[in-house]
PDB file of N, CA and C in Angstrom:
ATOM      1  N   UNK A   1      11.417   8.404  10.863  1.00  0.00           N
ATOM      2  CA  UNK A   1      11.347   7.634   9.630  1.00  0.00           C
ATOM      3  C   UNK A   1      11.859   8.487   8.478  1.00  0.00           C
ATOM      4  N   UNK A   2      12.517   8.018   7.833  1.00  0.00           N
ATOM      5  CA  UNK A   2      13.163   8.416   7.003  1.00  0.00           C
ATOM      6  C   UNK A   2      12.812   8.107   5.387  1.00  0.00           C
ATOM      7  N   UNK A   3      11.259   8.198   4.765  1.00  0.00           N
ATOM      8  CA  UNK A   3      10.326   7.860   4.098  1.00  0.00           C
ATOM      9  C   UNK A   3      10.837   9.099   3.097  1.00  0.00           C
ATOM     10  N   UNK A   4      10.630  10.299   3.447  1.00  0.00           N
ATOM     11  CA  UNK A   4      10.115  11.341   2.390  1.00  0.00           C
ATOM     12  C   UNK A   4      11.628  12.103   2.709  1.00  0.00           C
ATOM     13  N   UNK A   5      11.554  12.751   1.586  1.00  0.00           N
ATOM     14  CA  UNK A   5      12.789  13.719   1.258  1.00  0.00           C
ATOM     15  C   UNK A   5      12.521  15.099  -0.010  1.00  0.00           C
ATOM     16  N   UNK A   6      12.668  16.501   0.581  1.00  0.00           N
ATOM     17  CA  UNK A   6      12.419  17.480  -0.324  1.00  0.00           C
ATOM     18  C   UNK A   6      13.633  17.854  -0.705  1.00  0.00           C
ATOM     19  N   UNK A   7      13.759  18.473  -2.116  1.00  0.00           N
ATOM     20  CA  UNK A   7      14.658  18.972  -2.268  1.00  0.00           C
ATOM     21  C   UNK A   7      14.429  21.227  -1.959  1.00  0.00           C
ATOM     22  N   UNK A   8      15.281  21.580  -1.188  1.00  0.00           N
ATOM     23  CA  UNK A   8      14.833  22.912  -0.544  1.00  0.00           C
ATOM     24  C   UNK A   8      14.659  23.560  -1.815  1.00  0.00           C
ATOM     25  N   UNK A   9      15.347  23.708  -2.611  1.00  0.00           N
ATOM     26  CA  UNK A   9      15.515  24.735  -3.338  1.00  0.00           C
ATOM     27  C   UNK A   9      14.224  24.383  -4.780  1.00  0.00           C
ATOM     28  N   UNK A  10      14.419  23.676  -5.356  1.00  0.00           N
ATOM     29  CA  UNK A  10      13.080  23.005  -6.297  1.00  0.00           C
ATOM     30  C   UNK A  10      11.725  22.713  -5.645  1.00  0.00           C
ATOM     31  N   UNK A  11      11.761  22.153  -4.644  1.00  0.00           N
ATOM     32  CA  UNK A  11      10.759  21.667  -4.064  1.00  0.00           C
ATOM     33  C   UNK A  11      10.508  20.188  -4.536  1.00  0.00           C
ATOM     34  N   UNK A  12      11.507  19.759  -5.269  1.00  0.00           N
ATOM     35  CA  UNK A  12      11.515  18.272  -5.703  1.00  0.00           C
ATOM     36  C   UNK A  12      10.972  17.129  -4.435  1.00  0.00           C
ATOM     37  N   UNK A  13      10.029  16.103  -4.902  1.00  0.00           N
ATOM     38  CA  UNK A  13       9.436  15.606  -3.488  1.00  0.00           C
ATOM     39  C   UNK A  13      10.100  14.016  -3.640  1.00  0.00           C
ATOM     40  N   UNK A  14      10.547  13.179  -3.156  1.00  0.00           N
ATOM     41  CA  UNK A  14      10.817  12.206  -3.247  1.00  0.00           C
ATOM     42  C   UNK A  14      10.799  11.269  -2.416  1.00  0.00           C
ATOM     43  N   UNK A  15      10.254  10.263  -2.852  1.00  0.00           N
ATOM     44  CA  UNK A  15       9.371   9.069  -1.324  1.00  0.00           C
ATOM     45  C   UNK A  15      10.985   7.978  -1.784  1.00  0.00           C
ATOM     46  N   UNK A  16      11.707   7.900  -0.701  1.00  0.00           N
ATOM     47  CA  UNK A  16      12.713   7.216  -0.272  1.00  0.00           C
ATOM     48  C   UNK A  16      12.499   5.672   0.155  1.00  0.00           C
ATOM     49  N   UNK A  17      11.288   5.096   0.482  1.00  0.00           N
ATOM     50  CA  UNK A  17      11.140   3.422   0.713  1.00  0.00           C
ATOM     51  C   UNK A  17      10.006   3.199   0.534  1.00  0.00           C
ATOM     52  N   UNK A  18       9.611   1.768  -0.364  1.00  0.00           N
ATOM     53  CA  UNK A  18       8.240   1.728  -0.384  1.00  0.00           C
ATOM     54  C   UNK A  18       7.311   1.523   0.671  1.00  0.00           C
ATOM     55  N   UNK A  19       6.028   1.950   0.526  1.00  0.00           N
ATOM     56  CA  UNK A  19       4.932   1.719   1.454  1.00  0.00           C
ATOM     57  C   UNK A  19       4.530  -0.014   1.659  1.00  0.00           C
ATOM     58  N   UNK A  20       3.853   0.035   2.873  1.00  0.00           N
ATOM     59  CA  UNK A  20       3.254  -1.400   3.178  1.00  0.00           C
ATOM     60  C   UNK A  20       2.123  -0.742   4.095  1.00  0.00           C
ATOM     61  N   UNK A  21       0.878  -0.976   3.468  1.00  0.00           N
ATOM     62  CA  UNK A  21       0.002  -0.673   4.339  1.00  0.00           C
ATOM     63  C   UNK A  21      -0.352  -1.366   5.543  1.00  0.00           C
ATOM     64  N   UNK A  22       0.135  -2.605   5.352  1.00  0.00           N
ATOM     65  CA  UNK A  22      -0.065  -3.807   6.550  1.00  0.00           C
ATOM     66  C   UNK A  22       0.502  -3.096   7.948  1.00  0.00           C
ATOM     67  N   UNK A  23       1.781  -2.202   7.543  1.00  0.00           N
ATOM     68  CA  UNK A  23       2.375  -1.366   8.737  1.00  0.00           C
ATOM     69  C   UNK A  23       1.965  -0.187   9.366  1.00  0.00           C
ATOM     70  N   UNK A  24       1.510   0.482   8.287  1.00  0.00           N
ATOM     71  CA  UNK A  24       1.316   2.070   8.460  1.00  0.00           C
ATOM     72  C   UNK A  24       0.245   2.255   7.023  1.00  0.00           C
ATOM     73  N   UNK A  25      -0.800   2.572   7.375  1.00  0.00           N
ATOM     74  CA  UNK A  25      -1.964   3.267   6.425  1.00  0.00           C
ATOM     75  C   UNK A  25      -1.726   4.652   6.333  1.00  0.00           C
ATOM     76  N   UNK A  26      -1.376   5.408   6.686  1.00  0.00           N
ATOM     77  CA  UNK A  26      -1.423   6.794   6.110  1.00  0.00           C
ATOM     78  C   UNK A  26      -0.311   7.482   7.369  1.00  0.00           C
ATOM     79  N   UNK A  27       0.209   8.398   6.496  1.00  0.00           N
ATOM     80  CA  UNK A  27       1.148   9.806   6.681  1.00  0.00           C
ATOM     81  C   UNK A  27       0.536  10.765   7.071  1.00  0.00           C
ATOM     82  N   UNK A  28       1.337  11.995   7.664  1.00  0.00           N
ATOM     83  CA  UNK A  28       0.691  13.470   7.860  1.00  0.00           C
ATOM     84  C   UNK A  28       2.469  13.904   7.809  1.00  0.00           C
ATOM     85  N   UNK A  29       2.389  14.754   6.426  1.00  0.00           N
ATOM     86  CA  UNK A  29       3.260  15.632   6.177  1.00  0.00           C
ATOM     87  C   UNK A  29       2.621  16.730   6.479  1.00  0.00           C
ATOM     88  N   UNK A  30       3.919  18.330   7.112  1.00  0.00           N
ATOM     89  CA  UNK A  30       4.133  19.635   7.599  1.00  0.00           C
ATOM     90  C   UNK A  30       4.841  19.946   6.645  1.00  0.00           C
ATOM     91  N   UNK A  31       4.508  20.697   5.388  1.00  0.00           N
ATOM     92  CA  UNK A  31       5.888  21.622   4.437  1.00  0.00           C
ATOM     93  C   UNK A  31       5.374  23.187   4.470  1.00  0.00           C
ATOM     94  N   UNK A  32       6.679  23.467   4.612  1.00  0.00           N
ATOM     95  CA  UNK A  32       6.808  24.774   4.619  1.00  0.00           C
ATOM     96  C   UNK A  32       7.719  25.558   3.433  1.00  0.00           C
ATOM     97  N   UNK A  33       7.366  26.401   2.885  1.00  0.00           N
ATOM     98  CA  UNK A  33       8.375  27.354   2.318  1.00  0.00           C
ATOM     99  C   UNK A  33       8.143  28.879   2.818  1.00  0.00           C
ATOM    100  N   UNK A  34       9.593  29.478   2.688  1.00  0.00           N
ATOM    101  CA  UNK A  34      10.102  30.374   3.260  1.00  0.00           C
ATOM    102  C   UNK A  34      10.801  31.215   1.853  1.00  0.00           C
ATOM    103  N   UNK A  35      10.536  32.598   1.729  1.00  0.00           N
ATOM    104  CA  UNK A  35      10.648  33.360   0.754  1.00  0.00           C
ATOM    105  C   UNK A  35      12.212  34.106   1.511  1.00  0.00           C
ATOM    106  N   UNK A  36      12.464  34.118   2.270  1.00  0.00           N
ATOM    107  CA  UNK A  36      13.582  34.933   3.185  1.00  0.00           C
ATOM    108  C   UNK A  36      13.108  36.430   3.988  1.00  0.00           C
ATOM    109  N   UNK A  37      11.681  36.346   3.843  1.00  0.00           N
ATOM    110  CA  UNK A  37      11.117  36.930   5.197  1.00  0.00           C
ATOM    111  C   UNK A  37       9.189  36.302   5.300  1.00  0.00           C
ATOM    112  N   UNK A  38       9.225  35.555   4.802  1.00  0.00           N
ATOM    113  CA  UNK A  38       7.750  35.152   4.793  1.00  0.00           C
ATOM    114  C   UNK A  38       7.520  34.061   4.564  1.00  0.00           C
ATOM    115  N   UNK A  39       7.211  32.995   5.281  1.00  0.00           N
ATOM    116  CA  UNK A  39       6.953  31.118   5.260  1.00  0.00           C
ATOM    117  C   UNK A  39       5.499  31.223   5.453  1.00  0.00           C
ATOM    118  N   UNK A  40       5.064  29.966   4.750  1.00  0.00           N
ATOM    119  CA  UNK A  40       3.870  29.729   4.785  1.00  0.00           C
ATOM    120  C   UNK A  40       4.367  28.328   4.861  1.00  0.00           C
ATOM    121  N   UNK A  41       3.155  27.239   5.182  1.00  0.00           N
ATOM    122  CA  UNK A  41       3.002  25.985   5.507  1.00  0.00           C
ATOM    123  C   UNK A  41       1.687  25.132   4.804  1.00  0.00           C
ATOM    124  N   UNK A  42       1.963  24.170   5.263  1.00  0.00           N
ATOM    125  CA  UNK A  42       1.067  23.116   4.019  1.00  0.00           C
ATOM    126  C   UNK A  42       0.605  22.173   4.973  1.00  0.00           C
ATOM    127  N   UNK A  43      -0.354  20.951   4.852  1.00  0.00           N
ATOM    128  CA  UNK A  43      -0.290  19.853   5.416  1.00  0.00           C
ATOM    129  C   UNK A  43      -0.809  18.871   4.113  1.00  0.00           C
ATOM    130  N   UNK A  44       0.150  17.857   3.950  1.00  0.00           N
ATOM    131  CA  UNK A  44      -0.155  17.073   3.506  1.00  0.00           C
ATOM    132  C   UNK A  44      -0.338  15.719   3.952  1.00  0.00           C
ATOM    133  N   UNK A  45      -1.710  14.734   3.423  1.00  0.00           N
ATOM    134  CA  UNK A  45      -2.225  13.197   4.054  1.00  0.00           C
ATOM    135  C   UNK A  45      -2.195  12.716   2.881  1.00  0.00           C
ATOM    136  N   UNK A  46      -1.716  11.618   3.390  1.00  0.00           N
ATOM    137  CA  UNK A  46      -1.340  10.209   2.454  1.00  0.00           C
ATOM    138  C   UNK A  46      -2.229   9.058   3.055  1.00  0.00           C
ATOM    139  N   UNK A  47      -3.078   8.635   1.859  1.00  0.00           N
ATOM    140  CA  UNK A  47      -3.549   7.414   2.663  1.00  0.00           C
ATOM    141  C   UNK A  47      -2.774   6.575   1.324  1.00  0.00           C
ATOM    142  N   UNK A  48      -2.230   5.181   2.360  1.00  0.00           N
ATOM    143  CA  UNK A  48      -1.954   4.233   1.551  1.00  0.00           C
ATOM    144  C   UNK A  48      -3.021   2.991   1.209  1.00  0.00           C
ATOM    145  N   UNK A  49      -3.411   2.963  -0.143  1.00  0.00           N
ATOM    146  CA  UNK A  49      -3.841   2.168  -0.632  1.00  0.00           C
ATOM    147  C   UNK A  49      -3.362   0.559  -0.377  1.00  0.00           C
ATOM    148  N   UNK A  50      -4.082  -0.506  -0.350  1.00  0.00           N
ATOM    149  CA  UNK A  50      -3.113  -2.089  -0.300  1.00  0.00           C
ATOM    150  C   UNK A  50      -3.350  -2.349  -1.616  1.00  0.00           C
ATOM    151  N   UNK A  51      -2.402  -3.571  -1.705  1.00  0.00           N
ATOM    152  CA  UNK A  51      -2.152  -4.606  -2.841  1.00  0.00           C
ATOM    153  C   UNK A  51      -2.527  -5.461  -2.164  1.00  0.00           C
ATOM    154  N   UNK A  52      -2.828  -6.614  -2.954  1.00  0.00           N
ATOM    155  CA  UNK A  52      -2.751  -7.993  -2.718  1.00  0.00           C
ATOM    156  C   UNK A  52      -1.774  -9.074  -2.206  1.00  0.00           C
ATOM    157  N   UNK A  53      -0.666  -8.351  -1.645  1.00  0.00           N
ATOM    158  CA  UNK A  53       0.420  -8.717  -1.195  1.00  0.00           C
ATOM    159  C   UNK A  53       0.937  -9.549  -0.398  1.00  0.00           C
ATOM    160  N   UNK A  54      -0.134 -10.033   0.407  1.00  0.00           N
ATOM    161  CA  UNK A  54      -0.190 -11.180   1.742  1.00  0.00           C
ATOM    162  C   UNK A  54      -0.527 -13.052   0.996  1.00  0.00           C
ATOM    163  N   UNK A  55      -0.189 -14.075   1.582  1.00  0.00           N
ATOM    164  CA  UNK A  55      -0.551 -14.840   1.443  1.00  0.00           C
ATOM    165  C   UNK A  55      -1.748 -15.550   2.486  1.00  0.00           C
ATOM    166  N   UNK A  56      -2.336 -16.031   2.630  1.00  0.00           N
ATOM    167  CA  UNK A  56      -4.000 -15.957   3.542  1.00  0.00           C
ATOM    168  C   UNK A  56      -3.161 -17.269   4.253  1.00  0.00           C
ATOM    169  N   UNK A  57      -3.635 -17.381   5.083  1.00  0.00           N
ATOM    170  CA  UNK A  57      -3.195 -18.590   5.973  1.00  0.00           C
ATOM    171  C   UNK A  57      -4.023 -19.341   6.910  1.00  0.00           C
ATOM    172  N   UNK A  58      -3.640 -20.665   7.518  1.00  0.00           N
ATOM    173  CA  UNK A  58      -4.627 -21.113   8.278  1.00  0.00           C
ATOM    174  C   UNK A  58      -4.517 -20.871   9.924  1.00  0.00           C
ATOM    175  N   UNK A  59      -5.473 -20.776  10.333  1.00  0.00           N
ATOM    176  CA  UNK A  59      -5.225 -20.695  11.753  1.00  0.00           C
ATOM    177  C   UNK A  59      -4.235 -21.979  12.535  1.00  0.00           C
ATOM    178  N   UNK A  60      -5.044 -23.378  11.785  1.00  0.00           N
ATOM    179  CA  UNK A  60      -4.203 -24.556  12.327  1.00  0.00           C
ATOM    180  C   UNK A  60      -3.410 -24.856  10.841  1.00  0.00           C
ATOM    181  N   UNK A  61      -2.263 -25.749  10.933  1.00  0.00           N
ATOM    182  CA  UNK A  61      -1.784 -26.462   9.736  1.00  0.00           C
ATOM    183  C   UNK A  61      -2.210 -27.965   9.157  1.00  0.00           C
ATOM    184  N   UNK A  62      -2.550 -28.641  10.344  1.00  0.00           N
ATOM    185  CA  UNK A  62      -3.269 -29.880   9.958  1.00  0.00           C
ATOM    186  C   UNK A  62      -4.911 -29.526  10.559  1.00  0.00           C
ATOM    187  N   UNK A  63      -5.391 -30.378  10.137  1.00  0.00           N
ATOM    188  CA  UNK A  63      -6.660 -31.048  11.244  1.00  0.00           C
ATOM    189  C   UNK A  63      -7.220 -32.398  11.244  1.00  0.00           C
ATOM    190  N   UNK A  64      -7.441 -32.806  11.978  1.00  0.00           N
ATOM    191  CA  UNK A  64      -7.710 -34.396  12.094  1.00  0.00           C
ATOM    192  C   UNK A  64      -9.042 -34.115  12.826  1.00  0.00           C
ATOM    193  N   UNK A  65     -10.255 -34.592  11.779  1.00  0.00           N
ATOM    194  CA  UNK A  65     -11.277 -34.915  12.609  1.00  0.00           C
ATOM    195  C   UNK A  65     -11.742 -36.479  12.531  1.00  0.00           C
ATOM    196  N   UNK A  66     -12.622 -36.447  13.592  1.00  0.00           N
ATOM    197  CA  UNK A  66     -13.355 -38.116  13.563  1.00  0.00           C
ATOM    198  C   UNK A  66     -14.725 -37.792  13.590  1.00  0.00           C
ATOM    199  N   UNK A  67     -15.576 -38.738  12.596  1.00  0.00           N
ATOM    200  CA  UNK A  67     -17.033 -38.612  12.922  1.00  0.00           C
ATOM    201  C   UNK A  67     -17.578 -39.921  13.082  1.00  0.00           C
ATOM    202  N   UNK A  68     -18.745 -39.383  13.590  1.00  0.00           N
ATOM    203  CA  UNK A  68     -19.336 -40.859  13.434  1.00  0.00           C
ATOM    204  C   UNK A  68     -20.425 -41.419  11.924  1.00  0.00           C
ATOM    205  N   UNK A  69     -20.750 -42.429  11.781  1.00  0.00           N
ATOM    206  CA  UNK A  69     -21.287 -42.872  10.668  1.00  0.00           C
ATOM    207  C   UNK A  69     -22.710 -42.646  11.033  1.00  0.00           C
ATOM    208  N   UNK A  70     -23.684 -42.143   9.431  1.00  0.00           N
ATOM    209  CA  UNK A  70     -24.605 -42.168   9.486  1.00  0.00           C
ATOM    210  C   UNK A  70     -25.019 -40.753   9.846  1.00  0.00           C
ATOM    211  N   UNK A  71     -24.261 -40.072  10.147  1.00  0.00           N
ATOM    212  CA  UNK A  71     -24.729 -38.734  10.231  1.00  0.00           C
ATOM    213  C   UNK A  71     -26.007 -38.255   9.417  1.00  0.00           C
ATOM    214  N   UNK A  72     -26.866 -37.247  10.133  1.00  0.00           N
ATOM    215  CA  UNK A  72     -27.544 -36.811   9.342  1.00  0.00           C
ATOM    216  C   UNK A  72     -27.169 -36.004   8.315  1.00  0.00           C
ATOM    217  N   UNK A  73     -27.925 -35.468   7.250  1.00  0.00           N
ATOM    218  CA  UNK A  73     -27.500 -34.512   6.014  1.00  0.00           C
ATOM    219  C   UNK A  73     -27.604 -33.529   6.467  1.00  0.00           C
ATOM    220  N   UNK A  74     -26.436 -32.580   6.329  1.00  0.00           N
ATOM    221  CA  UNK A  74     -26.173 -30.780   6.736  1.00  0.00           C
ATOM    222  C   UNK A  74     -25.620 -30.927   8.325  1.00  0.00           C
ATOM    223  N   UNK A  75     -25.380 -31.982   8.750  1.00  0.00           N
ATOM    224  CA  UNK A  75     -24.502 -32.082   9.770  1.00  0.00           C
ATOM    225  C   UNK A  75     -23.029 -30.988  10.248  1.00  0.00           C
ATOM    226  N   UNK A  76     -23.256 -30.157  11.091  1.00  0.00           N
ATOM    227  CA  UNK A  76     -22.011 -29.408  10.930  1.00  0.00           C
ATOM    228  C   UNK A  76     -21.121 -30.181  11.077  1.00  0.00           C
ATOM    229  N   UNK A  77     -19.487 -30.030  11.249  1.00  0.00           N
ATOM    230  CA  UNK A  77     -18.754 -30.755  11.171  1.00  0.00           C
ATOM    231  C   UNK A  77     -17.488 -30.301  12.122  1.00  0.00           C
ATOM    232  N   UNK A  78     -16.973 -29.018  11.284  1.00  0.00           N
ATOM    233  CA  UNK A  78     -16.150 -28.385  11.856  1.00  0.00           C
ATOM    234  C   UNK A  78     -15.824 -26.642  11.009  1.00  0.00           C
ATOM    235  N   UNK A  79     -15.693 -25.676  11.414  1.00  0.00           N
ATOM    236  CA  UNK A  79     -15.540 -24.333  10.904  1.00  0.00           C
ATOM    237  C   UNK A  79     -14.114 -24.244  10.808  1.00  0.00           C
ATOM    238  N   UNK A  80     -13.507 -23.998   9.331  1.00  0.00           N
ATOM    239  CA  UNK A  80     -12.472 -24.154   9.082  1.00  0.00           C
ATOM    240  C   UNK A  80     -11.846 -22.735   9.340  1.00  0.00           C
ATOM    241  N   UNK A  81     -10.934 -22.106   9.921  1.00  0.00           N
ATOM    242  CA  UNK A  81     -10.498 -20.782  10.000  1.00  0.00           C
ATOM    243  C   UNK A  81      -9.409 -20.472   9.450  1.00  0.00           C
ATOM    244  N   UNK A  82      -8.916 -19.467   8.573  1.00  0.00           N
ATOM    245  CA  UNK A  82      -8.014 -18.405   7.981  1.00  0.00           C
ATOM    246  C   UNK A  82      -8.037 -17.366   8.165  1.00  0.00           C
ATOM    247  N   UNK A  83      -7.163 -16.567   7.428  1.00  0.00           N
ATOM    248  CA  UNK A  83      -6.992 -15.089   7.770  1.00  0.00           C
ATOM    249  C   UNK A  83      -6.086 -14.940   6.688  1.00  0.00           C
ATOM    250  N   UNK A  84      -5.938 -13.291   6.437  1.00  0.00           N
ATOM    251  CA  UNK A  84      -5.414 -12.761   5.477  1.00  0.00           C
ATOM    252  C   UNK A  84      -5.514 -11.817   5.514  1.00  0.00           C
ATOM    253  N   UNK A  85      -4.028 -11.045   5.763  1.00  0.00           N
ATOM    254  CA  UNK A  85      -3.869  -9.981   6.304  1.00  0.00           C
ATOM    255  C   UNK A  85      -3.934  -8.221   5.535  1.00  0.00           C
ATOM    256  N   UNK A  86      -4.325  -8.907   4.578  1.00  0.00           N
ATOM    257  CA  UNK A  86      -4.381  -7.801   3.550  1.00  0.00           C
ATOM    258  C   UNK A  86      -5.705  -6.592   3.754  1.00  0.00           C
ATOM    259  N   UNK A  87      -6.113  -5.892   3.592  1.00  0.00           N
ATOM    260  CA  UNK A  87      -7.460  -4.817   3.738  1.00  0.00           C
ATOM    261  C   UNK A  87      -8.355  -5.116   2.798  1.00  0.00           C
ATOM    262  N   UNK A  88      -9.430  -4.904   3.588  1.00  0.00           N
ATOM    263  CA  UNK A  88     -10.899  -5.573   2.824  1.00  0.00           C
ATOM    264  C   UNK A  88     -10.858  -6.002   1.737  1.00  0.00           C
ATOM    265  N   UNK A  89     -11.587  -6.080   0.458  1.00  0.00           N
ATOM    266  CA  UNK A  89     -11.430  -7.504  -0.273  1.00  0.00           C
ATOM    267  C   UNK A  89     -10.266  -7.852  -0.454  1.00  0.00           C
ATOM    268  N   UNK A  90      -8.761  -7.254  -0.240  1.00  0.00           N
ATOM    269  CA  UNK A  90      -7.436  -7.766  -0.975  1.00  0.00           C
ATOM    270  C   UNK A  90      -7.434  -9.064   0.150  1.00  0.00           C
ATOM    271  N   UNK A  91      -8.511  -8.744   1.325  1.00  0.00           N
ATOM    272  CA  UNK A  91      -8.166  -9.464   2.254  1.00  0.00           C
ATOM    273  C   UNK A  91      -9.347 -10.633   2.798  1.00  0.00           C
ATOM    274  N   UNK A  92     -10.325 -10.630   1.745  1.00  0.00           N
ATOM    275  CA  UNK A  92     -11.826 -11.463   1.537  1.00  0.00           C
ATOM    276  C   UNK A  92     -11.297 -12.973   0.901  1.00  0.00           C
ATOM    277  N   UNK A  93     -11.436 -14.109   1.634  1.00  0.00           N
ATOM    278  CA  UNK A  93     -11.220 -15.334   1.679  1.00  0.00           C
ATOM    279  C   UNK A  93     -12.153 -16.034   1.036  1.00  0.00           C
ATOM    280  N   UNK A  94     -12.454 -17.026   0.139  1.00  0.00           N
ATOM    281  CA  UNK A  94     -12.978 -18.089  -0.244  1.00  0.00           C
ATOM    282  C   UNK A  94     -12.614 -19.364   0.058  1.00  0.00           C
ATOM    283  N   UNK A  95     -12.925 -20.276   0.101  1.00  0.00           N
ATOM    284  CA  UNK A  95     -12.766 -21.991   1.064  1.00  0.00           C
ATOM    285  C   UNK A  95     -13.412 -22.712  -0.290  1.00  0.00           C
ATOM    286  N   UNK A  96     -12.595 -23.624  -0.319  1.00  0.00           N
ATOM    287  CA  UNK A  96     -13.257 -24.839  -1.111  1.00  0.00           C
ATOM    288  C   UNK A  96     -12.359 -26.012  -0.942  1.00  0.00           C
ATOM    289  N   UNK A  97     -13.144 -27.371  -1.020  1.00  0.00           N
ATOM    290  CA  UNK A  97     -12.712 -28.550  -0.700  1.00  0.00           C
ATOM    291  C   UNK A  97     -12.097 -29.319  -1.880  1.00  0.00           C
ATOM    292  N   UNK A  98     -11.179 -29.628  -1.641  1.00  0.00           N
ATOM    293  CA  UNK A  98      -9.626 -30.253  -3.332  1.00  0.00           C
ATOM    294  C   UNK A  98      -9.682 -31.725  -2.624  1.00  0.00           C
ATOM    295  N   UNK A  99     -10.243 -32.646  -3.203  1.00  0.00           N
ATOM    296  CA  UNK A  99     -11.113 -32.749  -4.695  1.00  0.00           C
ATOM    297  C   UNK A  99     -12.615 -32.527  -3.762  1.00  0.00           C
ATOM    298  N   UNK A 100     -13.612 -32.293  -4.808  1.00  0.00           N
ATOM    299  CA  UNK A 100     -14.867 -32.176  -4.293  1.00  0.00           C
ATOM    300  C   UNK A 100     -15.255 -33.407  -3.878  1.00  0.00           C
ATOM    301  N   UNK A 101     -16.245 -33.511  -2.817  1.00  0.00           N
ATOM    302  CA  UNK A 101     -17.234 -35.152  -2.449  1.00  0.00           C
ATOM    303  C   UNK A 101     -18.121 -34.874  -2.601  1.00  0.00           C
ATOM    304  N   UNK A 102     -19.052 -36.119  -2.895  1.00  0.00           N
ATOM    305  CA  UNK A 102     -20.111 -35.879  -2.487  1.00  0.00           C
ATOM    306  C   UNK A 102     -20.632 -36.268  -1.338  1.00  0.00           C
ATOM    307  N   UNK A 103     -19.896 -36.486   0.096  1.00  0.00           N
ATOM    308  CA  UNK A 103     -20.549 -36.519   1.252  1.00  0.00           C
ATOM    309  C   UNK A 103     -20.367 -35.079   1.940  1.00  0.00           C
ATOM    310  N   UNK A 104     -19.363 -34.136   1.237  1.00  0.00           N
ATOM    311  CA  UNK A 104     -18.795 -33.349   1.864  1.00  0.00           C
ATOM    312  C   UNK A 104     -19.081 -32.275   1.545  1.00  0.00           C
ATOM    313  N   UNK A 105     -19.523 -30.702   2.520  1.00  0.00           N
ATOM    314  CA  UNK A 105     -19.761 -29.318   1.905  1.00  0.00           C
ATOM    315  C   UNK A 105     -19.025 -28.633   2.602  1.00  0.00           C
ATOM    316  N   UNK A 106     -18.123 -27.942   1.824  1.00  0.00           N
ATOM    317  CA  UNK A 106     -17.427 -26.285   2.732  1.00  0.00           C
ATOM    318  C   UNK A 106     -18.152 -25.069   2.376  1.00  0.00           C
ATOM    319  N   UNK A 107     -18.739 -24.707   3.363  1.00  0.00           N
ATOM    320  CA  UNK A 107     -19.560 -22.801   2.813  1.00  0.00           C
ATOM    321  C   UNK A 107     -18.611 -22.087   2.373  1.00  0.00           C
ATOM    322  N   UNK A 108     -18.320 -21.512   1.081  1.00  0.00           N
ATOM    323  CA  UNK A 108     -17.345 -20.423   0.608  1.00  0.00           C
ATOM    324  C   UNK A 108     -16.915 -19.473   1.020  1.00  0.00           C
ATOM    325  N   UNK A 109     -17.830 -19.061   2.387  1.00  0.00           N
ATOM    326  CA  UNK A 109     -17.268 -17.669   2.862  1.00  0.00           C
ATOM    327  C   UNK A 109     -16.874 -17.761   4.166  1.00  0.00           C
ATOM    328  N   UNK A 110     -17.536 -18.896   4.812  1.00  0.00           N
ATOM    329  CA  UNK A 110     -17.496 -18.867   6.158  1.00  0.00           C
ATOM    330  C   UNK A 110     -16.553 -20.038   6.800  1.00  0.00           C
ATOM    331  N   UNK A 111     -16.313 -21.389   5.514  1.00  0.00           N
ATOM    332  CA  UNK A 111     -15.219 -22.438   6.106  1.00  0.00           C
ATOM    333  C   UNK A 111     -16.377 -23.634   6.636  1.00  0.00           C
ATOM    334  N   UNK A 112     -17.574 -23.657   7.075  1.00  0.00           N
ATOM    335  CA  UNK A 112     -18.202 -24.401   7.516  1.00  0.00           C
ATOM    336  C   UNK A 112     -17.987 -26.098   6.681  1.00  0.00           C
ATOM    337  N   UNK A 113     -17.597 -27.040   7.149  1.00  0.00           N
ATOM    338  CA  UNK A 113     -17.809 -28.311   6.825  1.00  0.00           C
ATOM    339  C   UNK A 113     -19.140 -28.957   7.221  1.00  0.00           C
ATOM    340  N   UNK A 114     -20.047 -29.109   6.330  1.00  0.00           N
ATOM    341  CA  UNK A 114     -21.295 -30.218   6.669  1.00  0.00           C
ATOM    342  C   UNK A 114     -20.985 -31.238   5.632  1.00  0.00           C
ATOM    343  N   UNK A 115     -22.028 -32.025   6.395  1.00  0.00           N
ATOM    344  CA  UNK A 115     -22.424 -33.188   5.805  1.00  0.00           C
ATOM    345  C   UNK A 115     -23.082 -33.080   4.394  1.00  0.00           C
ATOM    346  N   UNK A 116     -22.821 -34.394   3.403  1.00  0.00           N
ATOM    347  CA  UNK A 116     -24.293 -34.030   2.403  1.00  0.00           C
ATOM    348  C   UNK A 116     -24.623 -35.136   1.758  1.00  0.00           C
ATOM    349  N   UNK A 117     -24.679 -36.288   3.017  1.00  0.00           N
ATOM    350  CA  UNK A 117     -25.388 -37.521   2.648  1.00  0.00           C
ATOM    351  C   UNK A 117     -25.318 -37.899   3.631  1.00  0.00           C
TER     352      UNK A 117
END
């Protein structure tokens, strides 16, 4: 990979393509300098931080359910699933139902559809 680039003589450090943590979370750089009879060495770790960079998505694209009438109240229904590929909260999902009902509940964290009449 062709990420990092020194310059020998300055020691100028220069990161050549941006990061994506979705690919690669962290580096382990080896630098060395050399006096013209005496090198010493370094190790340097990079952890890459995320952005918010992903769009969250659904597991399915439609869903078609059928119920029956009369259900009781808090009736499960169906567990709605997403994902979002981003690292912990960049990657923490909320659910809510466009427009709200009032027969209808989605749990905010978990996707759950119940009943609520």
């Amino acid at each position: 990979e062709n990420i990092f680039s020194i310059n020998s003589t300055s020691g100028d450090f220069w990161i050549l393509k941006s990061f994506d943590r979705e690919i690669k979370s962290n580096y382990s750089l080896f630098i060395c300098v050399f006096d013209g009879i005496y090198q010493t060495c370094s190790s340097i770790y990079l952890n890459i931080l995320d952005e918010n960079d992903n769009i969250c998505k659904f597991n399915s694209s439609s869903i078609t359910l059928t119920i029956n009438e009369n259900l009781p109240l808090n009736t499960n229904l169906i567990q709605i699933q997403a994902y979002d590929p981003d690292y912990k909260q960049n990657g923490t999902l909320q659910y809510k139902l466009s427009p709200k009902t009032s027969y209808l509940n989605i749990n905010l964290t978990t996707g759950l559809i119940q009943t609520t009449i």
